[in-house]
C-alpha atoms as a PDB file:
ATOM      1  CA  UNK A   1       0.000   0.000   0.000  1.00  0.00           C
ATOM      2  CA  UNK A   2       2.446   2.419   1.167  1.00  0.00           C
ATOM      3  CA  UNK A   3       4.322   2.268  -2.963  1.00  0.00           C
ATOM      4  CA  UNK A   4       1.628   3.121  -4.283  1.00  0.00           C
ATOM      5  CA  UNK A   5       0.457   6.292  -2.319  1.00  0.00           C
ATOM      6  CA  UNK A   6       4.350   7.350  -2.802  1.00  0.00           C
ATOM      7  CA  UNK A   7       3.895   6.560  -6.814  1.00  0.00           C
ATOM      8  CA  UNK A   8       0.245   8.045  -6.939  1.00  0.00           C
ATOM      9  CA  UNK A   9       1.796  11.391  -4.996  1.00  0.00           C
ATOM     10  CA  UNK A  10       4.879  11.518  -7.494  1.00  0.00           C
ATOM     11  CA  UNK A  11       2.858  11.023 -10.481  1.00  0.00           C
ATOM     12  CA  UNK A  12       0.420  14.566  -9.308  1.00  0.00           C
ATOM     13  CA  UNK A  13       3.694  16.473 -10.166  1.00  0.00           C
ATOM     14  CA  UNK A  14       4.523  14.803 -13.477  1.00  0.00           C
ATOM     15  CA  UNK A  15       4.607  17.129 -16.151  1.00  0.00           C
ATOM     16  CA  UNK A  16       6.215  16.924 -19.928  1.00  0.00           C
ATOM     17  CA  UNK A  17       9.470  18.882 -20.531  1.00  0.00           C
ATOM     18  CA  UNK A  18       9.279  21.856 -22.142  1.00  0.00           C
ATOM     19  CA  UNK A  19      11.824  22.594 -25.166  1.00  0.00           C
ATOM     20  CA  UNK A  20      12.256  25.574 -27.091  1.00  0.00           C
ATOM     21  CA  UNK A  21      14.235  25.696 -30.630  1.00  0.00           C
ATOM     22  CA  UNK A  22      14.984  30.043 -30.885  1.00  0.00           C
ATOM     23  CA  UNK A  23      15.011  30.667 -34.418  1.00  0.00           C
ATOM     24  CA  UNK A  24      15.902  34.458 -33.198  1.00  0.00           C
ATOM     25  CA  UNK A  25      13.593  36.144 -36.143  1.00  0.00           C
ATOM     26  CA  UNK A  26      12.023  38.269 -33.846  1.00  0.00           C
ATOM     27  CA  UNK A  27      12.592  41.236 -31.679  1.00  0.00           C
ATOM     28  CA  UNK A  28      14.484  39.296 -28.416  1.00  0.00           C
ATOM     29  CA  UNK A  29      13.144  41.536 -26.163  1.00  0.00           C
ATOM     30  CA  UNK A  30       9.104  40.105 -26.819  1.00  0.00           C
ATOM     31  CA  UNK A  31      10.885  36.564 -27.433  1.00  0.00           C
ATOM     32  CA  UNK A  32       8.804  34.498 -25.007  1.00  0.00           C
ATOM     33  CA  UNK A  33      10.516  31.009 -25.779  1.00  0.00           C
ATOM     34  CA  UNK A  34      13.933  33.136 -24.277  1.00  0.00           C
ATOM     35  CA  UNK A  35      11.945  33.750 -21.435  1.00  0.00           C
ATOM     36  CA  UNK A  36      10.798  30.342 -20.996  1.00  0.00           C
ATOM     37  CA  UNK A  37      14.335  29.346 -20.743  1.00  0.00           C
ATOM     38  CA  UNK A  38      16.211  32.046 -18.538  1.00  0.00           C
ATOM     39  CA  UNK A  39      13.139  30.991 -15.681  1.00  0.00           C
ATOM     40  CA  UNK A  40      14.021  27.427 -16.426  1.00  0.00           C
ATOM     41  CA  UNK A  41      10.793  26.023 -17.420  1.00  0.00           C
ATOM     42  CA  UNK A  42      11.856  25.288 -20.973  1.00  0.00           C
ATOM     43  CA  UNK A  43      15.097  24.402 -21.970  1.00  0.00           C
ATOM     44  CA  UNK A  44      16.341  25.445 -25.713  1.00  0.00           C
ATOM     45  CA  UNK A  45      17.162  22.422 -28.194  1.00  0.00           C
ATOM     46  CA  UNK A  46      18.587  22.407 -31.871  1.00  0.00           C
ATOM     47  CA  UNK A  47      16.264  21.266 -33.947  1.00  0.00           C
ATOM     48  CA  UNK A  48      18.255  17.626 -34.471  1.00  0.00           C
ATOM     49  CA  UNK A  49      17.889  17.312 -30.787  1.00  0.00           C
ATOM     50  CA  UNK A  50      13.872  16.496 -31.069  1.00  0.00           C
ATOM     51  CA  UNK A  51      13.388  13.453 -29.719  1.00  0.00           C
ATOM     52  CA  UNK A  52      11.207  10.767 -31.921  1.00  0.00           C
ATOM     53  CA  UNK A  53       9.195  10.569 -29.156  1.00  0.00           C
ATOM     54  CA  UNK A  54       8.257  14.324 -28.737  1.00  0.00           C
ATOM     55  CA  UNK A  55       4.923  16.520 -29.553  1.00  0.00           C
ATOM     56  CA  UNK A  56       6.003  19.396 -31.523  1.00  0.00           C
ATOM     57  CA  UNK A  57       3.452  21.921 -32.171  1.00  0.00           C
ATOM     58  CA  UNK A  58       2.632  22.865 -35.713  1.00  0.00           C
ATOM     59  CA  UNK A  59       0.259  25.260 -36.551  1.00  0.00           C
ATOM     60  CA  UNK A  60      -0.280  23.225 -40.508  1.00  0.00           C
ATOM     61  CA  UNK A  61      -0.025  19.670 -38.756  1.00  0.00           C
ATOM     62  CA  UNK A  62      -3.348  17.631 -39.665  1.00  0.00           C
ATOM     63  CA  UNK A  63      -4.015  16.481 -36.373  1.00  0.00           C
ATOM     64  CA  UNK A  64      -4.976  18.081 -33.758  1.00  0.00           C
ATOM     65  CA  UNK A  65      -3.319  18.182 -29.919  1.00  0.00           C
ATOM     66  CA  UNK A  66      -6.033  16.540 -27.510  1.00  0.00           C
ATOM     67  CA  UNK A  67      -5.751  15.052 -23.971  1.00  0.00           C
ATOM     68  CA  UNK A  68      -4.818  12.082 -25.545  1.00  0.00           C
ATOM     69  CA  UNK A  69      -1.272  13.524 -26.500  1.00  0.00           C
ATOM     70  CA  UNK A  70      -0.558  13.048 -22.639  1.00  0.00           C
ATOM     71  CA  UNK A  71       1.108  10.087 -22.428  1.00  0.00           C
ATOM     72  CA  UNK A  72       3.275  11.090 -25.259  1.00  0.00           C
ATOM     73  CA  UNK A  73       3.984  14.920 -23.855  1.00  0.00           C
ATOM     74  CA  UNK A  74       5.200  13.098 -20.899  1.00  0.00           C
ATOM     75  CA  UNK A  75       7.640  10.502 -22.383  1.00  0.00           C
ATOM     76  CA  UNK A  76       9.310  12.393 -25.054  1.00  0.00           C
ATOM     77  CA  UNK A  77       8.076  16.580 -23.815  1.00  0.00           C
ATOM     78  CA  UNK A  78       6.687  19.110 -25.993  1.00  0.00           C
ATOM     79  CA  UNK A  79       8.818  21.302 -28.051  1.00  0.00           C
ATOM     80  CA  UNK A  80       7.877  25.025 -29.194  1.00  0.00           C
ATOM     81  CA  UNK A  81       9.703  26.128 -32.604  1.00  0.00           C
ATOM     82  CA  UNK A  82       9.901  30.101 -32.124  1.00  0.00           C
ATOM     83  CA  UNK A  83       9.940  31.822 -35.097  1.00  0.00           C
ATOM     84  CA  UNK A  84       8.373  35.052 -37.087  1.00  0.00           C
ATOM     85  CA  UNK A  85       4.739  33.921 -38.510  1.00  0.00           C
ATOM     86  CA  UNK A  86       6.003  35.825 -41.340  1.00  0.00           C
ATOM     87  CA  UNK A  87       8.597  32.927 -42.291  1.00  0.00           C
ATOM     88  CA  UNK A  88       6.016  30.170 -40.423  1.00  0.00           C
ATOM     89  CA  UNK A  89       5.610  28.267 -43.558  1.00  0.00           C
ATOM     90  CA  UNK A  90       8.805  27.989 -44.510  1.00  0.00           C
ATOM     91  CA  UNK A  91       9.728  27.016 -40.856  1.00  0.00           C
ATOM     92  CA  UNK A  92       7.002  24.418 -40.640  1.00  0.00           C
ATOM     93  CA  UNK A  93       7.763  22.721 -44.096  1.00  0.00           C
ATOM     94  CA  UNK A  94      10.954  21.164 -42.654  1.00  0.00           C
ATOM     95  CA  UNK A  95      11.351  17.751 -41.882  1.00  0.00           C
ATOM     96  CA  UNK A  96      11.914  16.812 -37.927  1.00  0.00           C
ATOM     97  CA  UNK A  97      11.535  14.335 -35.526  1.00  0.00           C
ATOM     98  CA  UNK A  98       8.370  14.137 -33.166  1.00  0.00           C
ATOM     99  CA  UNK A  99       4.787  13.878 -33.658  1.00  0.00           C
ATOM    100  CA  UNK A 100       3.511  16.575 -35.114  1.00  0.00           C
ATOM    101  CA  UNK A 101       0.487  18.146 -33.364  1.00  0.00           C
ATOM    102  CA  UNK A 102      -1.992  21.828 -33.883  1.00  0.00           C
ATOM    103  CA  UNK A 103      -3.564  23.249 -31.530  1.00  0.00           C
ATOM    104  CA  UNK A 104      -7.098  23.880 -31.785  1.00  0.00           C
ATOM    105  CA  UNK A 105      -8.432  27.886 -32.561  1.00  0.00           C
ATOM    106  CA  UNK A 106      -7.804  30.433 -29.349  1.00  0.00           C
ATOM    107  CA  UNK A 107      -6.900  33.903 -29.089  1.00  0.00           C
ATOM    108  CA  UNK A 108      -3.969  35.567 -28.819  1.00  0.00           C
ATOM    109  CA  UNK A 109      -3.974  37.793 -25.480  1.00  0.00           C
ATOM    110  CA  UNK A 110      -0.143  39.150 -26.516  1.00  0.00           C
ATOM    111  CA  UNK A 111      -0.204  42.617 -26.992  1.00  0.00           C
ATOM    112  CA  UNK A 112       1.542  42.381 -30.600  1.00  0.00           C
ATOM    113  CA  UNK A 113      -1.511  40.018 -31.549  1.00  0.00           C
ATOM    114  CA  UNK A 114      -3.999  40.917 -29.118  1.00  0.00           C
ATOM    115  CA  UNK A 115      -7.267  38.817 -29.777  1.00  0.00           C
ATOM    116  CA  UNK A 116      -6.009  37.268 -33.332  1.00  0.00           C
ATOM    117  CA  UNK A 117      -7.117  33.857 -34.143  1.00  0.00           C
ATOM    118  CA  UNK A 118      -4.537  31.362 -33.919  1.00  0.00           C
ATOM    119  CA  UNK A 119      -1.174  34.109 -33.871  1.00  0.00           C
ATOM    120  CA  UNK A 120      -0.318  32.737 -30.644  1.00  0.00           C
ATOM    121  CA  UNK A 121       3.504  33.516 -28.867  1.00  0.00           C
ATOM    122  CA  UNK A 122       5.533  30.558 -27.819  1.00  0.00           C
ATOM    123  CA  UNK A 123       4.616  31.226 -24.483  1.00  0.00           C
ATOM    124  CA  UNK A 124       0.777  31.177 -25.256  1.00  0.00           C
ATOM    125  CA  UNK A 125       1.124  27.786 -27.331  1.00  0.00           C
ATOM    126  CA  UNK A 126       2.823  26.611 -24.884  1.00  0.00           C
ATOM    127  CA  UNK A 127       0.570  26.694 -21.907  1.00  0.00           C
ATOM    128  CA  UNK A 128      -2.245  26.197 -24.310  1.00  0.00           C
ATOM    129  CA  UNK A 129      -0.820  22.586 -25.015  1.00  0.00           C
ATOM    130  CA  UNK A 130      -0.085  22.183 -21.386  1.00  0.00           C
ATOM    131  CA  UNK A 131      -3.659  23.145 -20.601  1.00  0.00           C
ATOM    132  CA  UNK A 132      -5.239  21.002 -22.858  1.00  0.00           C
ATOM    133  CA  UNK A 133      -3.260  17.669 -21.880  1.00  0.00           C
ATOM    134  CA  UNK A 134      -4.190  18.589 -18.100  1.00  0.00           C
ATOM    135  CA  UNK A 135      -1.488  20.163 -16.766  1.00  0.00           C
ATOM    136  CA  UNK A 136      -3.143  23.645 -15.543  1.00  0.00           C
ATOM    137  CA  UNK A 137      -1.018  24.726 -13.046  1.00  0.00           C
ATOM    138  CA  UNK A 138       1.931  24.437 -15.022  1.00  0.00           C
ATOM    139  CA  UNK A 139       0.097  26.147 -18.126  1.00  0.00           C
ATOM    140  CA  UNK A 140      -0.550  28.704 -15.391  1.00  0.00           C
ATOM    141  CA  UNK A 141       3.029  28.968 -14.233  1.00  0.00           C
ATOM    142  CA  UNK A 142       3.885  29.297 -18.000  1.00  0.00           C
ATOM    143  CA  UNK A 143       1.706  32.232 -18.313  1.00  0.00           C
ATOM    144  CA  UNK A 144       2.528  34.346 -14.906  1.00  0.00           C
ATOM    145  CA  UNK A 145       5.998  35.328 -16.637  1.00  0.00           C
ATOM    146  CA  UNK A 146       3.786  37.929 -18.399  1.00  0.00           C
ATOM    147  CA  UNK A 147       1.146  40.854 -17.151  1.00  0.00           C
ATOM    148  CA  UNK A 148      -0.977  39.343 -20.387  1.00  0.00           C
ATOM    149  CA  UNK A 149      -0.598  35.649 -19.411  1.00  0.00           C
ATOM    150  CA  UNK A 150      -4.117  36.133 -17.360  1.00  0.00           C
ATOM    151  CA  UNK A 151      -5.328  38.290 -20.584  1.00  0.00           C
ATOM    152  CA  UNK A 152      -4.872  35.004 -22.470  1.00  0.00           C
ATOM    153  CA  UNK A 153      -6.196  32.633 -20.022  1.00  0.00           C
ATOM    154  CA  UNK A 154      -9.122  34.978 -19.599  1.00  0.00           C
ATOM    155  CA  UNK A 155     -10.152  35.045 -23.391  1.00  0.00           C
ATOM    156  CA  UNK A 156      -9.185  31.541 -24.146  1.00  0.00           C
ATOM    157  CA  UNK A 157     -10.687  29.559 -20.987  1.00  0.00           C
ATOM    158  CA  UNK A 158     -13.745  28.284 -21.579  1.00  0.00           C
ATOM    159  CA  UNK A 159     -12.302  26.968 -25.164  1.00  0.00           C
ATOM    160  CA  UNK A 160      -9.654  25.647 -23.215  1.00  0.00           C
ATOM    161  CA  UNK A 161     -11.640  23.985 -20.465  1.00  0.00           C
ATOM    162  CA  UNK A 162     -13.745  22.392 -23.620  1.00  0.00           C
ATOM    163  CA  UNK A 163     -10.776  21.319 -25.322  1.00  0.00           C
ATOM    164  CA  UNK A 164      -9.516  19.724 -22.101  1.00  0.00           C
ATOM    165  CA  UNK A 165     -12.345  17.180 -21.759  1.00  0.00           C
ATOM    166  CA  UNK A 166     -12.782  16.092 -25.506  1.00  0.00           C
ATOM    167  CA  UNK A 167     -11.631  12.792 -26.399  1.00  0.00           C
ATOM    168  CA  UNK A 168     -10.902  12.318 -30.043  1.00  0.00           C
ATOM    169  CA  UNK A 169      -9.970  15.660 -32.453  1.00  0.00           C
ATOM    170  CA  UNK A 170     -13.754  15.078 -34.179  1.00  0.00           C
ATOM    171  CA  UNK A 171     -14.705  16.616 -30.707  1.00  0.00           C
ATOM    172  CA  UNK A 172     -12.161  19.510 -30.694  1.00  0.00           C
ATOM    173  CA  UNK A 173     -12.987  20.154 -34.597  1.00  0.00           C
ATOM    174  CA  UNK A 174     -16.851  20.576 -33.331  1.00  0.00           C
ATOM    175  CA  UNK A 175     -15.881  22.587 -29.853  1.00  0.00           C
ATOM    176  CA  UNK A 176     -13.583  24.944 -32.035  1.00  0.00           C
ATOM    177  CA  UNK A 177     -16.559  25.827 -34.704  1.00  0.00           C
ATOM    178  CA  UNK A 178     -18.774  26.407 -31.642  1.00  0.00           C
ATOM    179  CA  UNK A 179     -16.473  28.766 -30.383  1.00  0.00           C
ATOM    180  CA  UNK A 180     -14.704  30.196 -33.524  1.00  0.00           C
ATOM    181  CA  UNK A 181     -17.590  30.014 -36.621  1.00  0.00           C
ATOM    182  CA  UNK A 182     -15.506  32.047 -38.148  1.00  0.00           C
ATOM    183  CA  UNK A 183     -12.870  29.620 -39.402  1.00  0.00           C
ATOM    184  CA  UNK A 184     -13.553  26.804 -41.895  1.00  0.00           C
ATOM    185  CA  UNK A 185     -13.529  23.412 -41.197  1.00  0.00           C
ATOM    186  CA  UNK A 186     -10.146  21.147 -41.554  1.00  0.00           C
END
């Protein structure tokens, strides 16, 4: 009895690694994957240092992040690519390791993008992908390096709270048009 309390209380503060690859396009004062790493919550990778067993986030990937993705955020982490949406395409075209995953539509709360659909920071991405596998308070940690972190939270939650409890991406794809008509369906 006494293993498994210690393994159940060990496995509350589980959460995936956090990697950053800093393609340094844009201004490094607003970089928010630098930021990520000086506090220590992310650490910065080259991009041949993704691991096979990774989620990196894609914003043209065909499938979509859900609380499914758990198991494999925590055995290989989740890695951010930081780079200008200008050159996004380009970036994203490349070949790398990982399982590519998108996140579903949310808001920007960054002041550069403030309220634009799907032009999230690093940082925003980030805890959005942490948020929807179930790790809140480290989504929330994510987001209290910035003034704006709530501002995002507080445009994005009840998306994010829907997100959380779907359980295949034919339930996200539905919970996003609910929330976002706006955008076409994938």
């Amino acid at each position: 009895m006494r293993e498994t309390t210690t393994e159940y209380i060990s496995e509350q503060f589980l959460v995936p690694k956090l990697f950053t690859i800093e393609l340094r396009e844009d201004d490094p004062a607003k970089c928010t994957s630098a930021k990520m790493t000086k506090f220590h919550l992310a650490r910065s990778i080259r991009t041949n240092q993704i691991s096979k067993d990774s989620i990196v986030l894609d914003p043209f990937a065909p499938e979509i992040l859900t609380k499914n993705d758990q198991v494999i955020g925590l055995k290989g982490g989740l890695v951010v690519i930081d780079c200008s949406w200008v050159n996004a395409i380009r970036v994203f075209k490349r070949r790398v390791n990982g399982n590519k995953r998108r996140l579903p539509a949310l808001m920007a709360g960054n002041p550069t993008n403030y309220s634009k659909l799907n032009s999230l920071s690093s940082l925003e991405a980030s805890a959005a992908s942490l948020y929807i596998m179930d790790f809140q308070d480290f989504a929330k940690r994510l987001l209290s390096l910035y003034k704006w972190g709530d501002t995002f939270l507080s445009l994005n939650v009840d998306a994010l709270i829907d997100y959380s409890k779907a359980s295949s991406q034919e339930e996200i794809r539905s919970i996003e048009l609910d929330y976002f008509p706006q955008i076409a369906p994938r």
